[in-house]
PDB file of N, CA and C in Angstrom:
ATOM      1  N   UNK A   1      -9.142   6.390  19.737  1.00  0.00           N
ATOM      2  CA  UNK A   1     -10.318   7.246  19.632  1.00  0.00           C
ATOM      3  C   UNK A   1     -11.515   6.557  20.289  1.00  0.00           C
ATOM      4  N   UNK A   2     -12.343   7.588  20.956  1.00  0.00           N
ATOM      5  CA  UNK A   2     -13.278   6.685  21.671  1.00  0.00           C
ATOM      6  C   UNK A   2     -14.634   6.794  20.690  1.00  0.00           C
ATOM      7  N   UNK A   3     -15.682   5.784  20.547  1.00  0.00           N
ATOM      8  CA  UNK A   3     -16.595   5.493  19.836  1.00  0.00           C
ATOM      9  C   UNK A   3     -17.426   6.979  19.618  1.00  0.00           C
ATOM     10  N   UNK A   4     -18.006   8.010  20.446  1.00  0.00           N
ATOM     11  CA  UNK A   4     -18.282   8.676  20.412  1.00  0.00           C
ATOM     12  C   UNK A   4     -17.686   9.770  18.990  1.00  0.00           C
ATOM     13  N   UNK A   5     -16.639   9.810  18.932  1.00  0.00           N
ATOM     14  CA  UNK A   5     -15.599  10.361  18.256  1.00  0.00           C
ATOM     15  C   UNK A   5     -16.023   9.702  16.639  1.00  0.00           C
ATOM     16  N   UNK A   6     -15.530   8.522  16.323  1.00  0.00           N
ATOM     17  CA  UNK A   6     -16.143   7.818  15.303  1.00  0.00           C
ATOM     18  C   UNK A   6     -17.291   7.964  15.078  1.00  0.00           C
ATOM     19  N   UNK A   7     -18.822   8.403  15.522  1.00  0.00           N
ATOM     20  CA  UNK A   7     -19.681   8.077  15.664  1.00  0.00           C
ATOM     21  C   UNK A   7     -20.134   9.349  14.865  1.00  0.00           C
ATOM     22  N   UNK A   8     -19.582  10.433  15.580  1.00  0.00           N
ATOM     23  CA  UNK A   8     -19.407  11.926  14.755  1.00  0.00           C
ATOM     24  C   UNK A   8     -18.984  12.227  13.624  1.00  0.00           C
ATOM     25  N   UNK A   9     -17.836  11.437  13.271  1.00  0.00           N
ATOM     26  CA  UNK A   9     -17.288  11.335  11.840  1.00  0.00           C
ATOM     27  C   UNK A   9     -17.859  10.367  11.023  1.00  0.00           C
ATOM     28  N   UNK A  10     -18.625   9.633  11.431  1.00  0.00           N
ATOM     29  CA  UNK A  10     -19.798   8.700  10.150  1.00  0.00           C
ATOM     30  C   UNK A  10     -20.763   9.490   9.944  1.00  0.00           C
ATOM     31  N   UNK A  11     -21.152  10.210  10.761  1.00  0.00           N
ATOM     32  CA  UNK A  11     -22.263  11.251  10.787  1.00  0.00           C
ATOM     33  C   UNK A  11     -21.822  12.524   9.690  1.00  0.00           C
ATOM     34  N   UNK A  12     -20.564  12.836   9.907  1.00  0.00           N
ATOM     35  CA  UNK A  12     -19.814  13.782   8.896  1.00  0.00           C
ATOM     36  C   UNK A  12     -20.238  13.448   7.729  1.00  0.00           C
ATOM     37  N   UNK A  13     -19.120  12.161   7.538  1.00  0.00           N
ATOM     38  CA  UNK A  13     -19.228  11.791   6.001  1.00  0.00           C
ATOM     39  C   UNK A  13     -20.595  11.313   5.354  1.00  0.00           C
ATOM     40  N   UNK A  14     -21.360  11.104   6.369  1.00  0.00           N
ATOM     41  CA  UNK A  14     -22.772  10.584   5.689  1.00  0.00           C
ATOM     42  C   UNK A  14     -23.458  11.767   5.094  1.00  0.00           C
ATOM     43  N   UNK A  15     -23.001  12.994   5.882  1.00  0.00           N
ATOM     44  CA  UNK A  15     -23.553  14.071   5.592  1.00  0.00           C
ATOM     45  C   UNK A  15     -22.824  14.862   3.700  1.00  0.00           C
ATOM     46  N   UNK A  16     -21.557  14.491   4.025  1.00  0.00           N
ATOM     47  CA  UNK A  16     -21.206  14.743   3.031  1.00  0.00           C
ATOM     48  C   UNK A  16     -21.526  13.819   1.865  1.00  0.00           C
ATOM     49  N   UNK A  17     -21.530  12.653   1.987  1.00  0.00           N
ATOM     50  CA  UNK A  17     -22.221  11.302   0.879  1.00  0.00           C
ATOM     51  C   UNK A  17     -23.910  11.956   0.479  1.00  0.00           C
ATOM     52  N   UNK A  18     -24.636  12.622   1.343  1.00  0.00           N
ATOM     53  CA  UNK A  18     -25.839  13.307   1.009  1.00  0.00           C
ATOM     54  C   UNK A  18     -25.407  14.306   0.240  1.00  0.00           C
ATOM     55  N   UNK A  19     -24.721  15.027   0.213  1.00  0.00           N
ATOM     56  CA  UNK A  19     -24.728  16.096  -0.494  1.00  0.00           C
ATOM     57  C   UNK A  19     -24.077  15.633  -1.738  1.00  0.00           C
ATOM     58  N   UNK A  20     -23.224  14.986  -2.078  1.00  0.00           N
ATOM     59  CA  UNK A  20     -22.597  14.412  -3.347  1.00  0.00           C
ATOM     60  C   UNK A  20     -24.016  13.977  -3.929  1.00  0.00           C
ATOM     61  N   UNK A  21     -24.450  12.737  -3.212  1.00  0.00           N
ATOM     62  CA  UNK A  21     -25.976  11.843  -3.678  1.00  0.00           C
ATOM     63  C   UNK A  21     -26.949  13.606  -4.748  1.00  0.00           C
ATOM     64  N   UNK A  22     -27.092  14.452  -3.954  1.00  0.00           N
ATOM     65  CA  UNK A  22     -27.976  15.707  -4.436  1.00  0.00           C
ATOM     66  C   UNK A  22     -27.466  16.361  -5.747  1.00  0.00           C
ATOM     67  N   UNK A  23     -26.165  16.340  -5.437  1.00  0.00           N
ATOM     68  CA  UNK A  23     -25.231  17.129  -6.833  1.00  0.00           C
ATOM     69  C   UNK A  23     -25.437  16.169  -7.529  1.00  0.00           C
ATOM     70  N   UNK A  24     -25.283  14.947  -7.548  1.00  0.00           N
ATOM     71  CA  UNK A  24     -25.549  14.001  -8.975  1.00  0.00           C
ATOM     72  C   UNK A  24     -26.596  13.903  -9.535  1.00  0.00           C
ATOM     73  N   UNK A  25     -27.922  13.251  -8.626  1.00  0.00           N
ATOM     74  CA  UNK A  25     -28.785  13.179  -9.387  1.00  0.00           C
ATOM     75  C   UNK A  25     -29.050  14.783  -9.718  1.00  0.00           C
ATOM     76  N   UNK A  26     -28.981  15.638  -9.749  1.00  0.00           N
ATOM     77  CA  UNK A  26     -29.479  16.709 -10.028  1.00  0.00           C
ATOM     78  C   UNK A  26     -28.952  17.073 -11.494  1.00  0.00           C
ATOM     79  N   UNK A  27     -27.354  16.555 -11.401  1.00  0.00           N
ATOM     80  CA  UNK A  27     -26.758  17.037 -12.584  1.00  0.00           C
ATOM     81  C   UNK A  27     -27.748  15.957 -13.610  1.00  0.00           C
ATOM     82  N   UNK A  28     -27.836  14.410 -13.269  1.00  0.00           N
ATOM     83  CA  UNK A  28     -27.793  13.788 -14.347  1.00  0.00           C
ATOM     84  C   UNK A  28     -29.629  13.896 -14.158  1.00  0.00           C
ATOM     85  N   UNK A  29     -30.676  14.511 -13.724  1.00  0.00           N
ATOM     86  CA  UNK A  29     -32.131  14.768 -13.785  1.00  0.00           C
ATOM     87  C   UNK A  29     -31.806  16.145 -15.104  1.00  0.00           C
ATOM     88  N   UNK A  30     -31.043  16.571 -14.858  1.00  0.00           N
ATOM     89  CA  UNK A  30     -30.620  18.333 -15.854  1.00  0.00           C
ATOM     90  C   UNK A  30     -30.518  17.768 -17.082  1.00  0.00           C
ATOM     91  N   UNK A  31     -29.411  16.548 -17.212  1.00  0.00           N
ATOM     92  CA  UNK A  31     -28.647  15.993 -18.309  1.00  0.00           C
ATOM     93  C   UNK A  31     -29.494  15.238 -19.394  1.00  0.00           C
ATOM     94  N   UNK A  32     -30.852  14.766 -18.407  1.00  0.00           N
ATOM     95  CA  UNK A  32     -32.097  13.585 -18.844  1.00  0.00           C
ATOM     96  C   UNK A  32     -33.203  14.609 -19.134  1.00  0.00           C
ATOM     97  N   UNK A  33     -33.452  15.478 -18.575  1.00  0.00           N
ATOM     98  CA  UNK A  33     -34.151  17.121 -19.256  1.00  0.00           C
ATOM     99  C   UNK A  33     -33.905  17.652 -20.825  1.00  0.00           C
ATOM    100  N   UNK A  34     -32.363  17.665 -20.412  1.00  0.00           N
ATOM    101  CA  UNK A  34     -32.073  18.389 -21.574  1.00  0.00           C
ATOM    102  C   UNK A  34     -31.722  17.552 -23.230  1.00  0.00           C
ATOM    103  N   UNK A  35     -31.468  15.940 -22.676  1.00  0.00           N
ATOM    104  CA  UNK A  35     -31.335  15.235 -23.669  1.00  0.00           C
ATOM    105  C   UNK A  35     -32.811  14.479 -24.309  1.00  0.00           C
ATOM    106  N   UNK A  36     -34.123  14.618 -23.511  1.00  0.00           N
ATOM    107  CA  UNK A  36     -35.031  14.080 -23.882  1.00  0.00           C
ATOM    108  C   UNK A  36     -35.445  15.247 -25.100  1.00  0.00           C
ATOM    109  N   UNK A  37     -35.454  16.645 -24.498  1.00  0.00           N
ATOM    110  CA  UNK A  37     -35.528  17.893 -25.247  1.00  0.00           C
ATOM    111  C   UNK A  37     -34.664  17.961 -26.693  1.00  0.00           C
ATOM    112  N   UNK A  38     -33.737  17.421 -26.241  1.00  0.00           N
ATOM    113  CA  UNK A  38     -33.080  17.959 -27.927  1.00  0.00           C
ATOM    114  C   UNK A  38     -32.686  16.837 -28.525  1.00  0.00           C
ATOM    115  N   UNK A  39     -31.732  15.559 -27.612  1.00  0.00           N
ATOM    116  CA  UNK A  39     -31.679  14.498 -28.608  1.00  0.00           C
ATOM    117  C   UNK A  39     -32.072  12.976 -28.507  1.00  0.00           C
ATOM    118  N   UNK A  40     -33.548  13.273 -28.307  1.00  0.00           N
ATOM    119  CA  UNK A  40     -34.264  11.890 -28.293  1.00  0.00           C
ATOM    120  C   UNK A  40     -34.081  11.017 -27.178  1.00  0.00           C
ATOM    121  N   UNK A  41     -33.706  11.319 -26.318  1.00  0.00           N
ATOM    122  CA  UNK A  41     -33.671  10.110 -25.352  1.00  0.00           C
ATOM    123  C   UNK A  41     -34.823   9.718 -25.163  1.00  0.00           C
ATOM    124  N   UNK A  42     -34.730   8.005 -25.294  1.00  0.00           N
ATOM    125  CA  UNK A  42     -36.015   7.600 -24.705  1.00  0.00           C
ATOM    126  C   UNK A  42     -36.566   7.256 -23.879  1.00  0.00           C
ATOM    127  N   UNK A  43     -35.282   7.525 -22.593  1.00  0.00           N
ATOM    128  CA  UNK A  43     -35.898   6.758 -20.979  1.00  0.00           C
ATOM    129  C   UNK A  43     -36.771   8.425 -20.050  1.00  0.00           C
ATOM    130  N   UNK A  44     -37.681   8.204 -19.848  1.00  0.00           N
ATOM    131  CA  UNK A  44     -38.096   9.047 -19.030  1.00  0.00           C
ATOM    132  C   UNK A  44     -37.484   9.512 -17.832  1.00  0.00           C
ATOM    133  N   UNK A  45     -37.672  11.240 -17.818  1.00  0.00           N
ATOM    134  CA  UNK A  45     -36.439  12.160 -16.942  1.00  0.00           C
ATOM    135  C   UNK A  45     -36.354  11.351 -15.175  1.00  0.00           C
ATOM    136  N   UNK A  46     -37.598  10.841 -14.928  1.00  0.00           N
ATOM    137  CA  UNK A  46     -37.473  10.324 -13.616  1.00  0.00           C
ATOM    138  C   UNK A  46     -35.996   9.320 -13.614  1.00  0.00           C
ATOM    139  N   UNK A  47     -35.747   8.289 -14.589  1.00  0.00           N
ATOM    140  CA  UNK A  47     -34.624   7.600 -14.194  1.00  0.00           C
ATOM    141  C   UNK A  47     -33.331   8.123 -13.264  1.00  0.00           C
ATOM    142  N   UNK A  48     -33.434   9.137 -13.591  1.00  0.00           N
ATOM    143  CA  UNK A  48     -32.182   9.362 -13.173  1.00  0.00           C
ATOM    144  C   UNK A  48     -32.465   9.678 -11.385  1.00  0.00           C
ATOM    145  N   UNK A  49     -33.032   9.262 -10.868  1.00  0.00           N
ATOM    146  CA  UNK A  49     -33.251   9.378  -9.487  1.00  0.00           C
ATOM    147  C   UNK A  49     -32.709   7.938  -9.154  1.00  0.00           C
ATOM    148  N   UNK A  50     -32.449   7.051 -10.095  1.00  0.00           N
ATOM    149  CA  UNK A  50     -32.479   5.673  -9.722  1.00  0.00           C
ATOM    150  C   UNK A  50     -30.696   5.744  -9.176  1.00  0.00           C
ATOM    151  N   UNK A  51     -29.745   6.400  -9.650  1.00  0.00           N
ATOM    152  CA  UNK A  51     -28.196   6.821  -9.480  1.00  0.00           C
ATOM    153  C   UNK A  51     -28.609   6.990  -7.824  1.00  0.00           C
ATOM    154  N   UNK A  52     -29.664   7.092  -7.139  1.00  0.00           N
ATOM    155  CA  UNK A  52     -29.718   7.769  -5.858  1.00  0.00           C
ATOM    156  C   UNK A  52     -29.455   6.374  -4.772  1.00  0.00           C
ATOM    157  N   UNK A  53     -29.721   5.373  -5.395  1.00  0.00           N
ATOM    158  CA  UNK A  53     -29.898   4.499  -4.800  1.00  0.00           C
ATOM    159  C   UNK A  53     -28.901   3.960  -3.851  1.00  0.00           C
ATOM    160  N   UNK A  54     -27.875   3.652  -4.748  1.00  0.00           N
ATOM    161  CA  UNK A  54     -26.446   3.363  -4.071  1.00  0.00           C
ATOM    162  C   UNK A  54     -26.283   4.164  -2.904  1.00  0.00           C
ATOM    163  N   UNK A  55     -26.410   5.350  -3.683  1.00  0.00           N
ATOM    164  CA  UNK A  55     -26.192   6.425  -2.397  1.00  0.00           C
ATOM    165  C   UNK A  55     -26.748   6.384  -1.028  1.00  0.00           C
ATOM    166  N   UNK A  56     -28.317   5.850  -1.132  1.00  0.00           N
ATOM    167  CA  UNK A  56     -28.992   5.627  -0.309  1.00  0.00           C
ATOM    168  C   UNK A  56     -28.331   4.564   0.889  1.00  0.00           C
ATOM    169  N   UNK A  57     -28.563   3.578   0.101  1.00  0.00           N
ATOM    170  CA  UNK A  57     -27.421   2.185   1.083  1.00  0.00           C
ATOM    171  C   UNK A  57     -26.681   2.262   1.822  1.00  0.00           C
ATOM    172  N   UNK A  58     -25.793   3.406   1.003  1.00  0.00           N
ATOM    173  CA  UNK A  58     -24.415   3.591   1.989  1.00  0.00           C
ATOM    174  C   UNK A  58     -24.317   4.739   3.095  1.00  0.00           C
ATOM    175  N   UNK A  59     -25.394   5.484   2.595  1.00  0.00           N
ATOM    176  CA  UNK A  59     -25.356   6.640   3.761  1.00  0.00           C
ATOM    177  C   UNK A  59     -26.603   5.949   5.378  1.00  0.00           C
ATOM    178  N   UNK A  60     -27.460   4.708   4.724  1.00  0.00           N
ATOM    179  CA  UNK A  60     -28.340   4.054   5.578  1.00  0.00           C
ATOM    180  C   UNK A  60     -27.167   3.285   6.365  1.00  0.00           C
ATOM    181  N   UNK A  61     -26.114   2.580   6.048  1.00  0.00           N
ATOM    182  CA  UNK A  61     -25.056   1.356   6.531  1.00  0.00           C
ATOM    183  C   UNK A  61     -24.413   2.034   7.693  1.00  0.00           C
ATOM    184  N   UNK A  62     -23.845   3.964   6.936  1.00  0.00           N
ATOM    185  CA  UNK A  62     -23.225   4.467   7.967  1.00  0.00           C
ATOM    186  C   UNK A  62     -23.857   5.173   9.158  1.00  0.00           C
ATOM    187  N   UNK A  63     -25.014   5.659   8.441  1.00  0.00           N
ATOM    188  CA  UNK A  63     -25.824   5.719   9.993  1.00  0.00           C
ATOM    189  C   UNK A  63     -25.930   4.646  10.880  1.00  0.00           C
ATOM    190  N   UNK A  64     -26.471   3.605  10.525  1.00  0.00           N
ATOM    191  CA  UNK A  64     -26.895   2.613  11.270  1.00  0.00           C
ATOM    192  C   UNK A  64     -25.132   2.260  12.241  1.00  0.00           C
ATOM    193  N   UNK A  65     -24.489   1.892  11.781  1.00  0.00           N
ATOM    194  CA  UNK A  65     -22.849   1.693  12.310  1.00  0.00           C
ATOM    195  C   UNK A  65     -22.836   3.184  13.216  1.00  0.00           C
ATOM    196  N   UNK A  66     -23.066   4.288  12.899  1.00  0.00           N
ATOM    197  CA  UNK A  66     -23.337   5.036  13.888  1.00  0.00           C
ATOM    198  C   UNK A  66     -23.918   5.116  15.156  1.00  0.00           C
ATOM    199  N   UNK A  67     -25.240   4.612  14.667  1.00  0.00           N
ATOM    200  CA  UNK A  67     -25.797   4.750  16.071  1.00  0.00           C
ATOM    201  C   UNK A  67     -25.551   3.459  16.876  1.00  0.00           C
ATOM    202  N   UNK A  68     -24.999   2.412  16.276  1.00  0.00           N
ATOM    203  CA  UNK A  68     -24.636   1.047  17.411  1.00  0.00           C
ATOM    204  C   UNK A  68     -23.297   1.754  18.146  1.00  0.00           C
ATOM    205  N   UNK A  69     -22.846   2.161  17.255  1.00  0.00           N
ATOM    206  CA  UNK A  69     -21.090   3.010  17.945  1.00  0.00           C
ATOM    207  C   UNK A  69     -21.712   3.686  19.087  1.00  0.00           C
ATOM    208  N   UNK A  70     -22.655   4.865  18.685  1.00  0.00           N
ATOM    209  CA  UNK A  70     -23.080   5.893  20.043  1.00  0.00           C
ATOM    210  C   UNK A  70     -23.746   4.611  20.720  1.00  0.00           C
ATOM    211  N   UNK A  71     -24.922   3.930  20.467  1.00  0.00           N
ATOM    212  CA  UNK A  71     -25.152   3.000  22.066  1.00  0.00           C
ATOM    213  C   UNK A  71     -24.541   2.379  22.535  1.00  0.00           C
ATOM    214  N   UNK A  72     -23.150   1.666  22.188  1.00  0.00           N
ATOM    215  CA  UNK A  72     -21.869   1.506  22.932  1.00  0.00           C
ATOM    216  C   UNK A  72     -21.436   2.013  23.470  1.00  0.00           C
ATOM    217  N   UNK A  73     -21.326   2.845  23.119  1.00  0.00           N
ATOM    218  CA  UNK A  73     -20.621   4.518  23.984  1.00  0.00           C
ATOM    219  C   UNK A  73     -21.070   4.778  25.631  1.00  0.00           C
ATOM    220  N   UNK A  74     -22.645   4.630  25.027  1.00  0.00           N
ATOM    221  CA  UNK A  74     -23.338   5.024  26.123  1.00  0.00           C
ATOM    222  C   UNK A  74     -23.682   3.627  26.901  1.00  0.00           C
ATOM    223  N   UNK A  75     -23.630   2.996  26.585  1.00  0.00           N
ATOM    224  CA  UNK A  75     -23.814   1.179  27.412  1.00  0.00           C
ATOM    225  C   UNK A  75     -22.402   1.073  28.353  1.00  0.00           C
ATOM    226  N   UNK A  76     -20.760   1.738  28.008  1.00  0.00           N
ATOM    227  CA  UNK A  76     -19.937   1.373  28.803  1.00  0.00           C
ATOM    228  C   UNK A  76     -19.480   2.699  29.655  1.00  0.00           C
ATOM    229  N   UNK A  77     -20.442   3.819  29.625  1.00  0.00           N
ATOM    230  CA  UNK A  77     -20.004   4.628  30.271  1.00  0.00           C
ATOM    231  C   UNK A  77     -21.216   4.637  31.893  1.00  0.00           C
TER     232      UNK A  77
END
C-alpha cells in the first residue's frame, strides 16, 4: 500500500475515534447530570469532559503520523 492510502485510513479512524470521544463524554456529562440531581454526587458535571482526554492524544498521534505519511508521499513523488 502506498503512504497516501494509509494516510486516508488514519484520517478514517481518527474520524471515527472523534465520534466515539463525543458519544462518551456525552453519555457520561448525561450520567454526571443526572447523578448530581438525584444521588448526590459530589464531583461537578464538568468532570466528565476529562474521559476526553485520552481521546484527544490519540486522535492528535494519528493525525500527526498522517500528515508525515502524506509529506512522504509527496517528497518521493
Amino acid at each position: 500500500m502506498d503512504k497516501k492510502k494509509i494516510s486516508n485510513i488514519l484520517i478514517f479512524i481518527a474520524v471515527l475515534i472523534f465520534g466515539a470521544m463525543c458519544f462518551n463524554v456525552g453519555f457520561d456529562y448525561c450520567d454526571m447530570l443526572w447523578g448530581i440531581r438525584y444521588l448526590c454526587y459530589s464531583a461537578p458535571s464538568y468532570v466528565a469532559f476529562f474521559v476526553a482526554i485520552p481521546y484527544l492524544i490519540v486522535i492528535a498521534i494519528i493525525l500527526i503520523a498522517a500528515y508525515i505519511l502524506r509529506k512522504k508521499d509527496k517528497n518521493e513523488n
